[in-house]
PDB file of N, CA and C in Angstrom:
ATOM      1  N   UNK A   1      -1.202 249.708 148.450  1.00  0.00           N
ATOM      2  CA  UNK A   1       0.057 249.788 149.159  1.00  0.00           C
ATOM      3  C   UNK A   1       0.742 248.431 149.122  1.00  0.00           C
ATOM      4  N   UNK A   2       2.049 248.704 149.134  1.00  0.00           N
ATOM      5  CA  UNK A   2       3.031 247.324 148.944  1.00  0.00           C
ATOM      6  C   UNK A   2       3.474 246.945 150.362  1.00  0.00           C
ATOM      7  N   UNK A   3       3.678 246.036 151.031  1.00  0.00           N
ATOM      8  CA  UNK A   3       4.229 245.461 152.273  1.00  0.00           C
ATOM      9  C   UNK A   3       5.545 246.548 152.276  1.00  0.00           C
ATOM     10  N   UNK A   4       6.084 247.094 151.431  1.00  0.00           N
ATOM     11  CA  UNK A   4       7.208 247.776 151.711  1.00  0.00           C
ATOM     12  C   UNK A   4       6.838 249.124 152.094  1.00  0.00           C
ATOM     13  N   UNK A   5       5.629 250.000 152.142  1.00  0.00           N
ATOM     14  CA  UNK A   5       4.947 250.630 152.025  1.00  0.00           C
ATOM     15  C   UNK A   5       4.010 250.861 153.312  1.00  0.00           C
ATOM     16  N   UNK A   6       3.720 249.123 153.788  1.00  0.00           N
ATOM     17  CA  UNK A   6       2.973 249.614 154.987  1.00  0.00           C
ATOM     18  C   UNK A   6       3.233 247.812 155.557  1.00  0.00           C
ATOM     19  N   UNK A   7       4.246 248.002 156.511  1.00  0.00           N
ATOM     20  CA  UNK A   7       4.984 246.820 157.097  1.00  0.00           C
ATOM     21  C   UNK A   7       3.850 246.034 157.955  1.00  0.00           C
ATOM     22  N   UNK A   8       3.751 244.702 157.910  1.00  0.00           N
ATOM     23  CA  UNK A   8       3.454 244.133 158.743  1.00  0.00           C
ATOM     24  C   UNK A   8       3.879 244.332 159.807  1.00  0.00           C
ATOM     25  N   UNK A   9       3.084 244.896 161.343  1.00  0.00           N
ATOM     26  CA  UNK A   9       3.650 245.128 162.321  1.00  0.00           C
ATOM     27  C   UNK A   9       3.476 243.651 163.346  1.00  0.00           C
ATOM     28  N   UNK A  10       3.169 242.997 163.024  1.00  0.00           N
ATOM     29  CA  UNK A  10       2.909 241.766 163.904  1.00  0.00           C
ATOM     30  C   UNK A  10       3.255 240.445 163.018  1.00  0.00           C
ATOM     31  N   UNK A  11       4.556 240.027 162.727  1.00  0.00           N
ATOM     32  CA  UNK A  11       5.041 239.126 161.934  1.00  0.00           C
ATOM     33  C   UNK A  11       4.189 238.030 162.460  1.00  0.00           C
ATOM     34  N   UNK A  12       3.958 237.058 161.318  1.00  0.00           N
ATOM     35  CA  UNK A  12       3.260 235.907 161.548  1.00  0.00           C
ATOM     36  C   UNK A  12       1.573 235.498 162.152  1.00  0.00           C
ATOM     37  N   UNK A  13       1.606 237.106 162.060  1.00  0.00           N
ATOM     38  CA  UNK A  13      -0.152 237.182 161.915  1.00  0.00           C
ATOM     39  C   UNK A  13      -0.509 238.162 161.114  1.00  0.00           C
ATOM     40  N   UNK A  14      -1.885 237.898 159.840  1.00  0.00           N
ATOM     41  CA  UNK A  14      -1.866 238.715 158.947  1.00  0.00           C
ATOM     42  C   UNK A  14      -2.877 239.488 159.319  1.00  0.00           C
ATOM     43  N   UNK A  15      -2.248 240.786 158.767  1.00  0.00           N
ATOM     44  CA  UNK A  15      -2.839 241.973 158.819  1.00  0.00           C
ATOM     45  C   UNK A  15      -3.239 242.406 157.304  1.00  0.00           C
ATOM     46  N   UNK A  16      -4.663 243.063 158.020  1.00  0.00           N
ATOM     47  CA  UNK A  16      -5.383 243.295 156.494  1.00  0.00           C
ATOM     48  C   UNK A  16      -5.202 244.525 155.689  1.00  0.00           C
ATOM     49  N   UNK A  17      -5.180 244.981 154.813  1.00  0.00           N
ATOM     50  CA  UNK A  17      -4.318 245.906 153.469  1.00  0.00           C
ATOM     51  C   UNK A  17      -5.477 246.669 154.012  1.00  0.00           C
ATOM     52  N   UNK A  18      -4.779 248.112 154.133  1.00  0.00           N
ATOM     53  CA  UNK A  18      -5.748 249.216 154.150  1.00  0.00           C
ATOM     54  C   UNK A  18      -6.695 249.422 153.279  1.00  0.00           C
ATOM     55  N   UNK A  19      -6.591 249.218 152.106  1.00  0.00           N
ATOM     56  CA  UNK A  19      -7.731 249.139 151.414  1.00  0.00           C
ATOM     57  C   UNK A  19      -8.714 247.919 151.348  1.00  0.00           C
ATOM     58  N   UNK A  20      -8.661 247.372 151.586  1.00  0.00           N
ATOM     59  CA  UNK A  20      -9.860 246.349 152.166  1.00  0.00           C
ATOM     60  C   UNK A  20     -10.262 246.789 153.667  1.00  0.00           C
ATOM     61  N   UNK A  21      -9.949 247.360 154.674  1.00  0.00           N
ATOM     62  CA  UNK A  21     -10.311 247.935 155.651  1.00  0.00           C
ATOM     63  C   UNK A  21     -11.235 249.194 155.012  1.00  0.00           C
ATOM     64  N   UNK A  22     -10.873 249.948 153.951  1.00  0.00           N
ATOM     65  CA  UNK A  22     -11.551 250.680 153.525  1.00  0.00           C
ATOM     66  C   UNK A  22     -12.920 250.214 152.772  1.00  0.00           C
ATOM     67  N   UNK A  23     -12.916 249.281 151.711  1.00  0.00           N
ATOM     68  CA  UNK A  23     -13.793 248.626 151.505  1.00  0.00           C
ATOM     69  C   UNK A  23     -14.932 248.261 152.649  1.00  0.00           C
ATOM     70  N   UNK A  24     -14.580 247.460 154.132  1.00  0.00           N
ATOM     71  CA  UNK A  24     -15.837 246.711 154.482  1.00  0.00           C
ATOM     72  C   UNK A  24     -16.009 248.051 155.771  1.00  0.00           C
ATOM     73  N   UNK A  25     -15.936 249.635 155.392  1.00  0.00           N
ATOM     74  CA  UNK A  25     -16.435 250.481 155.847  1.00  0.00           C
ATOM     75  C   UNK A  25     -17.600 251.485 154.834  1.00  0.00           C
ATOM     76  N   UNK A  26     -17.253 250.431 153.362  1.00  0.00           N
ATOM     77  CA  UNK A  26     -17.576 250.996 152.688  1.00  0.00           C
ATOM     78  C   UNK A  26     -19.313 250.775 151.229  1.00  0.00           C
ATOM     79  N   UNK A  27     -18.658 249.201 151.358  1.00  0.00           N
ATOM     80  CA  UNK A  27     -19.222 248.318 150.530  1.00  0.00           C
ATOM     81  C   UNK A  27     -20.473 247.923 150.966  1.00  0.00           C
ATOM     82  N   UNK A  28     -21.577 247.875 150.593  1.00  0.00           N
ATOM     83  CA  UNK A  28     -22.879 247.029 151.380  1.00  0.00           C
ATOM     84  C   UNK A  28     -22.864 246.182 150.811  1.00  0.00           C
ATOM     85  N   UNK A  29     -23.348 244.820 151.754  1.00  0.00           N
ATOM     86  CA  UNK A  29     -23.851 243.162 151.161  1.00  0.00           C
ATOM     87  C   UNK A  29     -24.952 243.687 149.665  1.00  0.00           C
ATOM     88  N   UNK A  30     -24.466 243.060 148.924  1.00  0.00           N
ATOM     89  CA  UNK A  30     -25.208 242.531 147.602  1.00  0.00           C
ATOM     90  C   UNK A  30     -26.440 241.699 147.549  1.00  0.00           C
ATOM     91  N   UNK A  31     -26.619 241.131 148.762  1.00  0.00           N
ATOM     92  CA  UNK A  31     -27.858 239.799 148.839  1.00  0.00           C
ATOM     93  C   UNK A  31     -28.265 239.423 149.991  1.00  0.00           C
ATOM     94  N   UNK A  32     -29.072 238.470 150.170  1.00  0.00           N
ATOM     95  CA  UNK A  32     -29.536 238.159 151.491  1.00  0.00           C
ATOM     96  C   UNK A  32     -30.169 239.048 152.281  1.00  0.00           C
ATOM     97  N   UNK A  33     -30.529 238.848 153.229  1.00  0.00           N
ATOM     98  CA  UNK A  33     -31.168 239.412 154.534  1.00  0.00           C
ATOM     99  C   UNK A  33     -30.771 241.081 154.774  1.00  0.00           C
ATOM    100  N   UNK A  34     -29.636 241.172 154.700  1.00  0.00           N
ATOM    101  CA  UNK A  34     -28.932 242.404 155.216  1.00  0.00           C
ATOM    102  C   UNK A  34     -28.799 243.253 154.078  1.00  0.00           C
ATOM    103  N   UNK A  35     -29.288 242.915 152.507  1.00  0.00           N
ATOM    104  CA  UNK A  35     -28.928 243.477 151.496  1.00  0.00           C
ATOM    105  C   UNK A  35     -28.713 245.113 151.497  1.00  0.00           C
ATOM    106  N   UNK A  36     -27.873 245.540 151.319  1.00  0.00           N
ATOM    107  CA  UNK A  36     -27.490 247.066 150.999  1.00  0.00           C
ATOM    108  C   UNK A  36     -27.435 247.690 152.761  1.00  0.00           C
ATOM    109  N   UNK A  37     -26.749 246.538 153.126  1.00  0.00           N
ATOM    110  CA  UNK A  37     -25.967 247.012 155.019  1.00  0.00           C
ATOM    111  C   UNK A  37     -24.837 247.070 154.472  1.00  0.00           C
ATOM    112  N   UNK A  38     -23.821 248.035 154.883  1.00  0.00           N
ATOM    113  CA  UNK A  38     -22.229 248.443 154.702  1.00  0.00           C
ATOM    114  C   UNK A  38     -21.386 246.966 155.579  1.00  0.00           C
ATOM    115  N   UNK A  39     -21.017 246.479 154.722  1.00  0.00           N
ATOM    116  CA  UNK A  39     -20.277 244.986 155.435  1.00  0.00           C
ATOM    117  C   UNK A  39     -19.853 245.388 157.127  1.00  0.00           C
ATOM    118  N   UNK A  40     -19.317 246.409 157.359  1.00  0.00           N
ATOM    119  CA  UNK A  40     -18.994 246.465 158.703  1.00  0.00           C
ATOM    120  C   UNK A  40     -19.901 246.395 160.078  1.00  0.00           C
ATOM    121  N   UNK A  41     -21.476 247.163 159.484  1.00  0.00           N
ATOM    122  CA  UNK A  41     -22.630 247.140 159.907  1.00  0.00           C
ATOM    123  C   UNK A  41     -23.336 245.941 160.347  1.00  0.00           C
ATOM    124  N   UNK A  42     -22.742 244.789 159.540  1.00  0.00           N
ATOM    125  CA  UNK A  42     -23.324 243.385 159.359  1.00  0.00           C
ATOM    126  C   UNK A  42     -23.570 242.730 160.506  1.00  0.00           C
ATOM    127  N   UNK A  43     -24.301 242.633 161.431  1.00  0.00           N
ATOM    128  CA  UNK A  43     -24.551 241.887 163.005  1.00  0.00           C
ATOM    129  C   UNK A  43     -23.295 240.728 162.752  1.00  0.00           C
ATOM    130  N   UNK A  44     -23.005 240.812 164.194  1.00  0.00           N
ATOM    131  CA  UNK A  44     -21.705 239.468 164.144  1.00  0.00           C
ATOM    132  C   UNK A  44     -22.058 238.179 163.968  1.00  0.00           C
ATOM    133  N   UNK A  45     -23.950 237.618 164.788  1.00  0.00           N
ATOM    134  CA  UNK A  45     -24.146 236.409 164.484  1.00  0.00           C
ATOM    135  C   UNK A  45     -23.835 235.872 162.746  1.00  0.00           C
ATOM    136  N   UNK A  46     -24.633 237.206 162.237  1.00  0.00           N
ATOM    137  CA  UNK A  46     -24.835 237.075 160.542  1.00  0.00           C
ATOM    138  C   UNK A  46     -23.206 236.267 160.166  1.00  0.00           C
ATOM    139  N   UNK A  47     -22.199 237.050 160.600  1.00  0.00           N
ATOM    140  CA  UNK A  47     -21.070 236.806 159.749  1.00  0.00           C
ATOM    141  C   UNK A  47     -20.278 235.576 160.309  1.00  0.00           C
ATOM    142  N   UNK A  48     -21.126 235.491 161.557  1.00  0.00           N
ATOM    143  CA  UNK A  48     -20.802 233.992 162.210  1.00  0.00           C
ATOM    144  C   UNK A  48     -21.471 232.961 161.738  1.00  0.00           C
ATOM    145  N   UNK A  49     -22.191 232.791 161.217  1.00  0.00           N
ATOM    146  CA  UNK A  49     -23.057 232.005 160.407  1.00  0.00           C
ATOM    147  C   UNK A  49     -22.275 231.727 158.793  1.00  0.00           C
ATOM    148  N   UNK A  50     -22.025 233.187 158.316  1.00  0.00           N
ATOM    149  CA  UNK A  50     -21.368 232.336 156.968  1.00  0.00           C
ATOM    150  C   UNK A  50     -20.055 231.845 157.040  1.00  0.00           C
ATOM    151  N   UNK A  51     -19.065 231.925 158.594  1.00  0.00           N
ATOM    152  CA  UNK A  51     -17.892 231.346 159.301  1.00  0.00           C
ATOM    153  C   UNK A  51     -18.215 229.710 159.313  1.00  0.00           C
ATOM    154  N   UNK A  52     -19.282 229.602 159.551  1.00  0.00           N
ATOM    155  CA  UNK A  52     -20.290 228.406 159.696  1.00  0.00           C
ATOM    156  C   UNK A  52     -20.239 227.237 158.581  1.00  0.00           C
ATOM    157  N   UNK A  53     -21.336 228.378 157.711  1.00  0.00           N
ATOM    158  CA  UNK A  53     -21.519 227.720 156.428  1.00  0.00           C
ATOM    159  C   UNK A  53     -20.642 228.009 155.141  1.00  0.00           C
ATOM    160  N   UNK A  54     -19.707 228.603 155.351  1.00  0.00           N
ATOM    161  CA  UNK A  54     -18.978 228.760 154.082  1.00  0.00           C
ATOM    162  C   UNK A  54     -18.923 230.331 153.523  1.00  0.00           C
ATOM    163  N   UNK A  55     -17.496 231.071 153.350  1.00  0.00           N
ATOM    164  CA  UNK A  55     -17.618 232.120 153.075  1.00  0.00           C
ATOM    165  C   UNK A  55     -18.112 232.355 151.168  1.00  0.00           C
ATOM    166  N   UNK A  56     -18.922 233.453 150.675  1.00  0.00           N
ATOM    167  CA  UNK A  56     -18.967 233.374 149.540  1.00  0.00           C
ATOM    168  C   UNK A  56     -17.109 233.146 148.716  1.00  0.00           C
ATOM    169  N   UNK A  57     -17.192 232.895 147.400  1.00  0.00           N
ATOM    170  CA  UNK A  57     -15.732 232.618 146.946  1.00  0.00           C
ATOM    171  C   UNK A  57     -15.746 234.497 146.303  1.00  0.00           C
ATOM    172  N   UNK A  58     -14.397 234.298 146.313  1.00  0.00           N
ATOM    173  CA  UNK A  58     -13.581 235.701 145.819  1.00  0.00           C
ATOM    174  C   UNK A  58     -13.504 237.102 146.833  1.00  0.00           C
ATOM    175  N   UNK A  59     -14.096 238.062 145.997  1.00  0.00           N
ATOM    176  CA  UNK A  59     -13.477 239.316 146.884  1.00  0.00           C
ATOM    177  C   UNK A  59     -14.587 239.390 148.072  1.00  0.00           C
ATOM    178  N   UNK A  60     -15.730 239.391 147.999  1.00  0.00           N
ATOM    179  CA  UNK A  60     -16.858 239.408 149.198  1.00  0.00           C
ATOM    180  C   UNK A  60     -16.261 238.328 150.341  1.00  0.00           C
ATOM    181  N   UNK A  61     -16.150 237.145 149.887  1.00  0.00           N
ATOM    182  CA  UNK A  61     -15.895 236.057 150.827  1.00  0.00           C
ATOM    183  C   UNK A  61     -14.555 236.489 151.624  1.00  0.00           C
ATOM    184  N   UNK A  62     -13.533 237.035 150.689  1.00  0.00           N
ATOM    185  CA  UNK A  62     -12.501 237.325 151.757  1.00  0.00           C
ATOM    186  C   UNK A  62     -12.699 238.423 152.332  1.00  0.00           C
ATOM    187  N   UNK A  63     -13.502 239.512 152.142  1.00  0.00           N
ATOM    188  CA  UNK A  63     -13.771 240.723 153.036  1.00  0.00           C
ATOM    189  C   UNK A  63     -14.799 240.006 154.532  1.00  0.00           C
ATOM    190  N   UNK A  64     -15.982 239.532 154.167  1.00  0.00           N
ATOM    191  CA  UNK A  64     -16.105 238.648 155.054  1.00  0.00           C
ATOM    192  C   UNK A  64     -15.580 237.612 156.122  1.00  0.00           C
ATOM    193  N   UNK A  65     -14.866 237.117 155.688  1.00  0.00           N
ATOM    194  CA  UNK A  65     -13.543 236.667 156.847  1.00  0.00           C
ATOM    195  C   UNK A  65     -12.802 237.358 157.536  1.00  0.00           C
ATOM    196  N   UNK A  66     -11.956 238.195 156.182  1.00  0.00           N
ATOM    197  CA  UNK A  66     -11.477 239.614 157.555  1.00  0.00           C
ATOM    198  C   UNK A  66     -12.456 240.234 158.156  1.00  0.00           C
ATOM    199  N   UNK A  67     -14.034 240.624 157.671  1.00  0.00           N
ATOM    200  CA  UNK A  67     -15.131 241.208 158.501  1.00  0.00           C
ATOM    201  C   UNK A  67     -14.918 240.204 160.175  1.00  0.00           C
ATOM    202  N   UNK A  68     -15.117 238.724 159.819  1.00  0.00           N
ATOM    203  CA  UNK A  68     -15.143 238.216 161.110  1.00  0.00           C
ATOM    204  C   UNK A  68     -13.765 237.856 161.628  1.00  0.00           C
ATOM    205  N   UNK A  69     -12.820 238.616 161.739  1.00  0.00           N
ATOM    206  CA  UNK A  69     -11.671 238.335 162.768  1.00  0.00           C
ATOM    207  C   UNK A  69     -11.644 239.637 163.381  1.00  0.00           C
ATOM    208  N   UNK A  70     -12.594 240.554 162.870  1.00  0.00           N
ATOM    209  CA  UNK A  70     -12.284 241.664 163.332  1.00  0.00           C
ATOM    210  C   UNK A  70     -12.989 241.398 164.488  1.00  0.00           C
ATOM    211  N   UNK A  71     -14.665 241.261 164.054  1.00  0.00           N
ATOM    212  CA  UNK A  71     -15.579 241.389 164.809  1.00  0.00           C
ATOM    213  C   UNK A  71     -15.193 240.389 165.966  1.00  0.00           C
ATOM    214  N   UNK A  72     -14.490 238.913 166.213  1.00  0.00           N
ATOM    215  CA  UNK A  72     -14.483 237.999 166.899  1.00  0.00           C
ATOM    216  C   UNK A  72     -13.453 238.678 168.010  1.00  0.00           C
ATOM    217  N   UNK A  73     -12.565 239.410 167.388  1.00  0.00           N
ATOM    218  CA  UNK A  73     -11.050 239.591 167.959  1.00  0.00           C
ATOM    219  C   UNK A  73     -11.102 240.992 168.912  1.00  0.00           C
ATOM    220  N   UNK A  74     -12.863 241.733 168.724  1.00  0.00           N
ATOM    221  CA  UNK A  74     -12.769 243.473 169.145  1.00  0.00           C
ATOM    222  C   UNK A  74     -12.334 244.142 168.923  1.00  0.00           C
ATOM    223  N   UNK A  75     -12.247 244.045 167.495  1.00  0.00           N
ATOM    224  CA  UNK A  75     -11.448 244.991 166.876  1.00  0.00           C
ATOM    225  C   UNK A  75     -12.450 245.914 165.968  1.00  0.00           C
ATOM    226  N   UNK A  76     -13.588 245.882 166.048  1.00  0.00           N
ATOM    227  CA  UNK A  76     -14.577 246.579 165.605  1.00  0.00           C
ATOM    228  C   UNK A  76     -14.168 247.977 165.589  1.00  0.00           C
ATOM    229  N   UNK A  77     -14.330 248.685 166.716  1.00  0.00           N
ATOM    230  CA  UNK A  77     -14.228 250.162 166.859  1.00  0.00           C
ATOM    231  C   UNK A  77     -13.341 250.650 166.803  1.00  0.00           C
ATOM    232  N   UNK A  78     -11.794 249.869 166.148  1.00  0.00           N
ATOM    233  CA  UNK A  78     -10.515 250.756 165.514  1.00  0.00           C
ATOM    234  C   UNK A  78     -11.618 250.975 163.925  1.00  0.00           C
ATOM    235  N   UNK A  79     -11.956 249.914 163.253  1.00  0.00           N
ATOM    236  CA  UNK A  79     -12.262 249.857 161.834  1.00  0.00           C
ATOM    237  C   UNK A  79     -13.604 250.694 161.513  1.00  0.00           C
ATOM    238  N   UNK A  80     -14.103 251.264 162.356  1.00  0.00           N
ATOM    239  CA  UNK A  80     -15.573 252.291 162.277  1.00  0.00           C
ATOM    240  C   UNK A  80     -15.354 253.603 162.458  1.00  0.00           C
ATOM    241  N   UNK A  81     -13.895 253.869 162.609  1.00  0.00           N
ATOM    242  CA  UNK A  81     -13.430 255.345 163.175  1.00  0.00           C
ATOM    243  C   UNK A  81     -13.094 255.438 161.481  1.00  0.00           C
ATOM    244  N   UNK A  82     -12.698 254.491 160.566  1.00  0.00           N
ATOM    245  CA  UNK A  82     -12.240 254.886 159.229  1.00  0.00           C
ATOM    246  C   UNK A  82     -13.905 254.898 158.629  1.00  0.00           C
ATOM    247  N   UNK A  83     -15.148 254.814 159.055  1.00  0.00           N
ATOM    248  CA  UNK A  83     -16.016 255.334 158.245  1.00  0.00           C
ATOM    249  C   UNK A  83     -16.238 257.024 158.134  1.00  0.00           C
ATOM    250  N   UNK A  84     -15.942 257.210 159.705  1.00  0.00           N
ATOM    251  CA  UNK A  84     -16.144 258.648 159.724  1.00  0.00           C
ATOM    252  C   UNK A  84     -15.407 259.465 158.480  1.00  0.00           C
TER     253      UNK A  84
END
């Protein structure tokens, strides 16, 4: 979807593209500890920790960041109603 398509409703704070909301309901971690957990599943310390130490680079690392603004902000249980 294009911003023209699906408007930022809160100018000057970004909101994440439905399809990456779809993704970290969708995708499991690749590695580590949690390997083959659905990113959304991911305990919050976990994703507070790589907030910490550094998100991986590219598409994981930025699903991970939006993973933790969700989780920091309580916004968890809008983004788990799109697993159903």
């Amino acid at each position: 979807m294009t911003e023209e398509q699906f408007p930022n409703p809160l100018p000057g704070i970004s909101v994440p593209n439905p399809e990456e909301l779809k993704t970290l309901v969708t995708m499991e971690m690749p590695f580590g500890r949690f390997k083959g957990t659905v990113l959304i599943d991911l305990p919050e310390p976990y994703v507070v920790w790589f907030k910490r130490q550094g998100f991986p680079k590219g598409k994981l690392g930025n699903l991970l960041e939006t993973l933790y603004e969700i989780k920091v902000n309580g916004l968890e249980s809008l983004v788990r109603q799109l697993k159903r």
